[in-house]
PDB file of N, CA and C in Angstrom:
ATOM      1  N   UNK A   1     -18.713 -26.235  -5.970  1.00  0.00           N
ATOM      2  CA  UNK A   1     -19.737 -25.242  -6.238  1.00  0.00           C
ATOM      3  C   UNK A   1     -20.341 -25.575  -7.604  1.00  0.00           C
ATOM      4  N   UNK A   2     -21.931 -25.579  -7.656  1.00  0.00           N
ATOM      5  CA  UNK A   2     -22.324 -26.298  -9.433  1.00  0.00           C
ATOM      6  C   UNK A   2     -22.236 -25.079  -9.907  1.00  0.00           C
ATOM      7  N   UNK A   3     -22.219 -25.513 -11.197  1.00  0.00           N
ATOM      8  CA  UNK A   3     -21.863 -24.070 -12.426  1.00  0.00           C
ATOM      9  C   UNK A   3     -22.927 -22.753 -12.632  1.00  0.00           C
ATOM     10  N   UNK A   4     -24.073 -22.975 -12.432  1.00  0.00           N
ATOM     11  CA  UNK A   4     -25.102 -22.135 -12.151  1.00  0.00           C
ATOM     12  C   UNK A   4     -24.736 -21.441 -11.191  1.00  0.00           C
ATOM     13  N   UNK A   5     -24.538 -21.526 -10.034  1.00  0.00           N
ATOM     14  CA  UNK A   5     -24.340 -20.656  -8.817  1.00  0.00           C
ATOM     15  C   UNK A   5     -23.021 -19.973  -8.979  1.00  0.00           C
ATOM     16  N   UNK A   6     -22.182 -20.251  -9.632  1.00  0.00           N
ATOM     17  CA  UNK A   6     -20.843 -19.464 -10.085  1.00  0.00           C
ATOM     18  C   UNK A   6     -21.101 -18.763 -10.913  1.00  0.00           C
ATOM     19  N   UNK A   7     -21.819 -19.142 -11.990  1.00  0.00           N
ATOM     20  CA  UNK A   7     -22.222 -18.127 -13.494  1.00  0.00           C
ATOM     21  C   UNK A   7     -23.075 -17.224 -12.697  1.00  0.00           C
ATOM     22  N   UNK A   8     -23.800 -17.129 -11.832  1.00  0.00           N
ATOM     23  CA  UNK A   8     -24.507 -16.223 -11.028  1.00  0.00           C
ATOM     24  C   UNK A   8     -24.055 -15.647 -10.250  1.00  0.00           C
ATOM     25  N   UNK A   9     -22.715 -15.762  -9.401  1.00  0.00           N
ATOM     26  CA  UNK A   9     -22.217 -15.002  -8.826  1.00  0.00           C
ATOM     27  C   UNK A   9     -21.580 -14.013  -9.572  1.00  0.00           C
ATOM     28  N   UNK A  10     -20.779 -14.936 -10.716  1.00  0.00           N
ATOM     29  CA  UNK A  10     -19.903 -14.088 -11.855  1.00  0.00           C
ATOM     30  C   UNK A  10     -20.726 -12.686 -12.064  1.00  0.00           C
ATOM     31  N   UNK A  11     -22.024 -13.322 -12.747  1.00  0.00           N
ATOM     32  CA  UNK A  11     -22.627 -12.132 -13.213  1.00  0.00           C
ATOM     33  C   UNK A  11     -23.141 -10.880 -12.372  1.00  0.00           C
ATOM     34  N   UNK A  12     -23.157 -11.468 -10.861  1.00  0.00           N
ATOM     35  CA  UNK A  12     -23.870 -10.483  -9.847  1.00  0.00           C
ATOM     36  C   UNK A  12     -22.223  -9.656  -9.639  1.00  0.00           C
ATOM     37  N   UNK A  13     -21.655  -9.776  -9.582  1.00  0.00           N
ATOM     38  CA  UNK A  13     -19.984  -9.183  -9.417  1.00  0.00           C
ATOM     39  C   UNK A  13     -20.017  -8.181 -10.906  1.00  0.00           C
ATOM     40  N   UNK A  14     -20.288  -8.854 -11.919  1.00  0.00           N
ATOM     41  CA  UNK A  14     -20.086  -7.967 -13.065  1.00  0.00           C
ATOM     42  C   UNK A  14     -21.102  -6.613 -13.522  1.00  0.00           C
ATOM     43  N   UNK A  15     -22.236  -7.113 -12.927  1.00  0.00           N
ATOM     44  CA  UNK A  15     -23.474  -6.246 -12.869  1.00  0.00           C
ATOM     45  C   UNK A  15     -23.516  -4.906 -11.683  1.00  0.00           C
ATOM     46  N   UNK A  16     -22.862  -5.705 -10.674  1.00  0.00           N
ATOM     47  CA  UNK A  16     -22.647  -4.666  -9.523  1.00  0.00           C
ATOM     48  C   UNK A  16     -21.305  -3.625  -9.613  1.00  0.00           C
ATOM     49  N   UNK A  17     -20.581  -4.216 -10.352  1.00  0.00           N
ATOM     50  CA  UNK A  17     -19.077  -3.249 -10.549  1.00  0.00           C
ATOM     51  C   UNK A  17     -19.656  -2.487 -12.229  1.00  0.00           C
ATOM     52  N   UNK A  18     -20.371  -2.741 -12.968  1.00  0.00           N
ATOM     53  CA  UNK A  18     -21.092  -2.032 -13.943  1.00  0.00           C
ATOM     54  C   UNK A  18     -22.155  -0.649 -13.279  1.00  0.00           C
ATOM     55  N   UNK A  19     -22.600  -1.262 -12.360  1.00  0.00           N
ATOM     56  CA  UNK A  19     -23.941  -0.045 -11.782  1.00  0.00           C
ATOM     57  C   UNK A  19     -22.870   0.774 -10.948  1.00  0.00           C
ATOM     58  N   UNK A  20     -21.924   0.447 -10.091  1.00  0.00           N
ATOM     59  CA  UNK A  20     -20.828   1.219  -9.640  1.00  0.00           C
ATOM     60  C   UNK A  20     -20.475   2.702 -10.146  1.00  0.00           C
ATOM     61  N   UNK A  21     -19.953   1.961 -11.560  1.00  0.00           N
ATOM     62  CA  UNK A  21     -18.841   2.698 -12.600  1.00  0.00           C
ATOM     63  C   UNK A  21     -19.797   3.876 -13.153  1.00  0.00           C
ATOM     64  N   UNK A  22     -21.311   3.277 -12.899  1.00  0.00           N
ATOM     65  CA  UNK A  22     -22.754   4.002 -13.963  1.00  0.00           C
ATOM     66  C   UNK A  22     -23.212   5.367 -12.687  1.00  0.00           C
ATOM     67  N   UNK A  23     -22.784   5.032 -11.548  1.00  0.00           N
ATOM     68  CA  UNK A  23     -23.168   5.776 -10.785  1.00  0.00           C
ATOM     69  C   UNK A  23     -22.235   6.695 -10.877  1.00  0.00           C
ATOM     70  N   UNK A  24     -21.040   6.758 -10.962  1.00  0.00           N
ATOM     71  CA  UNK A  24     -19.691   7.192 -10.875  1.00  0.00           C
ATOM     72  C   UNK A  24     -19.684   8.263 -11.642  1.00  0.00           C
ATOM     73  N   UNK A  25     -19.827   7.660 -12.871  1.00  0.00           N
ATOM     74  CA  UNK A  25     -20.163   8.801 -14.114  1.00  0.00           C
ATOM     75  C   UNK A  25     -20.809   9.773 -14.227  1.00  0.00           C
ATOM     76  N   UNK A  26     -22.037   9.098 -13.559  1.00  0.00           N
ATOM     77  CA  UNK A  26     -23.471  10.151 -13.444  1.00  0.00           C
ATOM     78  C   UNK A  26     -23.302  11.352 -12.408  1.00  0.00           C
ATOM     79  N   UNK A  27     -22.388  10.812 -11.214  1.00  0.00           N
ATOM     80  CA  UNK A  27     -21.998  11.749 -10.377  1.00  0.00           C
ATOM     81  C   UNK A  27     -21.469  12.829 -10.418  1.00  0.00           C
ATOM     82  N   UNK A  28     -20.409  12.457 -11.584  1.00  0.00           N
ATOM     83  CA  UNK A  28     -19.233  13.087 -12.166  1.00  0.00           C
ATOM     84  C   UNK A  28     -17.744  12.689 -10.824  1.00  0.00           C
ATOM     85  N   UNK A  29     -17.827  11.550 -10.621  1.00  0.00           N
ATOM     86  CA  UNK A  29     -16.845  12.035  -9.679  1.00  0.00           C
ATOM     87  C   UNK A  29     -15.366  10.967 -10.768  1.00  0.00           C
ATOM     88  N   UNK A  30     -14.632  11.844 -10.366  1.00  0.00           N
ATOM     89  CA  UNK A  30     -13.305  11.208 -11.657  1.00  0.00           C
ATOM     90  C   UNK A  30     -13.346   9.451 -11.045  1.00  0.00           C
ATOM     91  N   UNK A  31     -12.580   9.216 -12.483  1.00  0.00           N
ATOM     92  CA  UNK A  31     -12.476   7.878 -12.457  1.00  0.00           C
ATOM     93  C   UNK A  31     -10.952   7.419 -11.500  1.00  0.00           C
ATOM     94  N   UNK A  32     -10.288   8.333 -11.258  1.00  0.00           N
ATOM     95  CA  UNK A  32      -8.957   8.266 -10.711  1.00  0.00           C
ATOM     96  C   UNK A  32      -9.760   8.093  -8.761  1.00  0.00           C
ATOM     97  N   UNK A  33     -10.855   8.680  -8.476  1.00  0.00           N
ATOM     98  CA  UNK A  33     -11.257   8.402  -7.716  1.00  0.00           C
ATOM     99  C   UNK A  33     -11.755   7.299  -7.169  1.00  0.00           C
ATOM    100  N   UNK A  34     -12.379   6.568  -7.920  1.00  0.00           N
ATOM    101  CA  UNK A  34     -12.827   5.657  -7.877  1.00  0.00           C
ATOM    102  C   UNK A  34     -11.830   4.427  -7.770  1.00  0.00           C
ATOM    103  N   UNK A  35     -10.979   4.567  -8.619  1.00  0.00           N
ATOM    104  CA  UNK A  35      -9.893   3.541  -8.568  1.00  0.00           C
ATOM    105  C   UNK A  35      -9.268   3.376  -7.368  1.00  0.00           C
ATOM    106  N   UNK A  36      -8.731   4.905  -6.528  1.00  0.00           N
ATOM    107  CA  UNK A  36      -8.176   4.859  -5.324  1.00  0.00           C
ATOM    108  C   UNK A  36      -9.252   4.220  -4.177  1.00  0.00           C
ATOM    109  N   UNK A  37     -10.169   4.528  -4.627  1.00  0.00           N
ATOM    110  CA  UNK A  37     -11.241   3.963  -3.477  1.00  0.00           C
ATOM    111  C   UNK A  37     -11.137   2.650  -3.906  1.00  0.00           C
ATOM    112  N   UNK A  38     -11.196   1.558  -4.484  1.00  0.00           N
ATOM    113  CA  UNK A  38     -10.988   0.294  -4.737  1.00  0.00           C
ATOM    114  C   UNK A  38      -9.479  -0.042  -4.542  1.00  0.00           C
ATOM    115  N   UNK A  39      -8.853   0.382  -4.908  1.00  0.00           N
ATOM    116  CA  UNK A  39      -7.382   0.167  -4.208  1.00  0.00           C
ATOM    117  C   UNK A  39      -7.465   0.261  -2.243  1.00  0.00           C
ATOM    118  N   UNK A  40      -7.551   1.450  -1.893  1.00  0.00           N
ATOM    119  CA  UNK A  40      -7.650   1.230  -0.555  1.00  0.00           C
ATOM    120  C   UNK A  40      -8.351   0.418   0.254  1.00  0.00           C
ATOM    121  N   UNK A  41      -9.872  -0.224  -0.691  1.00  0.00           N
ATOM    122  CA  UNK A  41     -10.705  -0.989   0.315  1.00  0.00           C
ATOM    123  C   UNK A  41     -10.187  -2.555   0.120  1.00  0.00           C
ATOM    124  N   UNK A  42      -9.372  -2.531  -0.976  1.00  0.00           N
ATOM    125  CA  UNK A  42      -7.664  -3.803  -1.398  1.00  0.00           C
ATOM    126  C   UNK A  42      -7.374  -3.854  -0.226  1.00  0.00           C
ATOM    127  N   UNK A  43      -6.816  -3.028   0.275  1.00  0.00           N
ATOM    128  CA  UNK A  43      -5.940  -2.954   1.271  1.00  0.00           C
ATOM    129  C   UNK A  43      -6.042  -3.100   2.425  1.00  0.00           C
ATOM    130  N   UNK A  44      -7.116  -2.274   2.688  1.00  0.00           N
ATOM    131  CA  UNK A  44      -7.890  -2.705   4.252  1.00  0.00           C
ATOM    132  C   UNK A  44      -8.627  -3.604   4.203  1.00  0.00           C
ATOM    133  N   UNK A  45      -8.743  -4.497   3.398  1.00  0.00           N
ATOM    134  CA  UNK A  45      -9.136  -5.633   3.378  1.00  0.00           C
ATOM    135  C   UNK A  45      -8.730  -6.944   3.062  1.00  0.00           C
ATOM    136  N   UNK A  46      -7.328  -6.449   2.701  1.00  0.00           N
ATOM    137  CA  UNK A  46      -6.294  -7.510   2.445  1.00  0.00           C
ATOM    138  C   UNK A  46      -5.505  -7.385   3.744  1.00  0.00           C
ATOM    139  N   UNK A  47      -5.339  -6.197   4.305  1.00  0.00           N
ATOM    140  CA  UNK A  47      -4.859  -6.553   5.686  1.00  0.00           C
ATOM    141  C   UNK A  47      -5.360  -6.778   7.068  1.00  0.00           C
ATOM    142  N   UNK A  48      -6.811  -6.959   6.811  1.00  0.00           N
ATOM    143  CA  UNK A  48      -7.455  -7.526   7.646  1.00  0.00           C
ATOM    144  C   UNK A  48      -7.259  -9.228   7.772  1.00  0.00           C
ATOM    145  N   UNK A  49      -6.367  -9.953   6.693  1.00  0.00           N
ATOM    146  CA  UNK A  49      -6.875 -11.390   6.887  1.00  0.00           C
ATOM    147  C   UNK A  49      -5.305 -11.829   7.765  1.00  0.00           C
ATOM    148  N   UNK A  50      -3.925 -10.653   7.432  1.00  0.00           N
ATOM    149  CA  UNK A  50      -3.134 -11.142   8.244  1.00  0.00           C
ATOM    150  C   UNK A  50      -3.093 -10.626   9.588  1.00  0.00           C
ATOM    151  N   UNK A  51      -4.538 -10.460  10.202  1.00  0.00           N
ATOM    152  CA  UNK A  51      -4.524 -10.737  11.413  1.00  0.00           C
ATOM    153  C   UNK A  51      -5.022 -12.191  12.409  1.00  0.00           C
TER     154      UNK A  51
END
């Protein structure tokens, strides 16, 4: 993969989990929420590959 297209993914991952966290806030919905929701979509999506 050339380094441009990684530094661009990097940043599209860091920009998108930033507007996330920005929405989150603005919502007011707790941050303990949010975490569980990223933990569980871990999960169902980590146990989707040992099928």
């Amino acid at each position: 993969m050339p380094l441009p297209l990684f530094l661009g993914l990097m940043f599209a991952v860091i920009v998108a989990a930033g507007a996330t966290l920005a929405l989150a806030f603005v919502a007011d919905v707790p941050l303990v929420a949010v975490g569980f929701a990223a933990l569980a979509g871990s999960l169902i999506l980590g146990a989707r590959q040992w099928r």
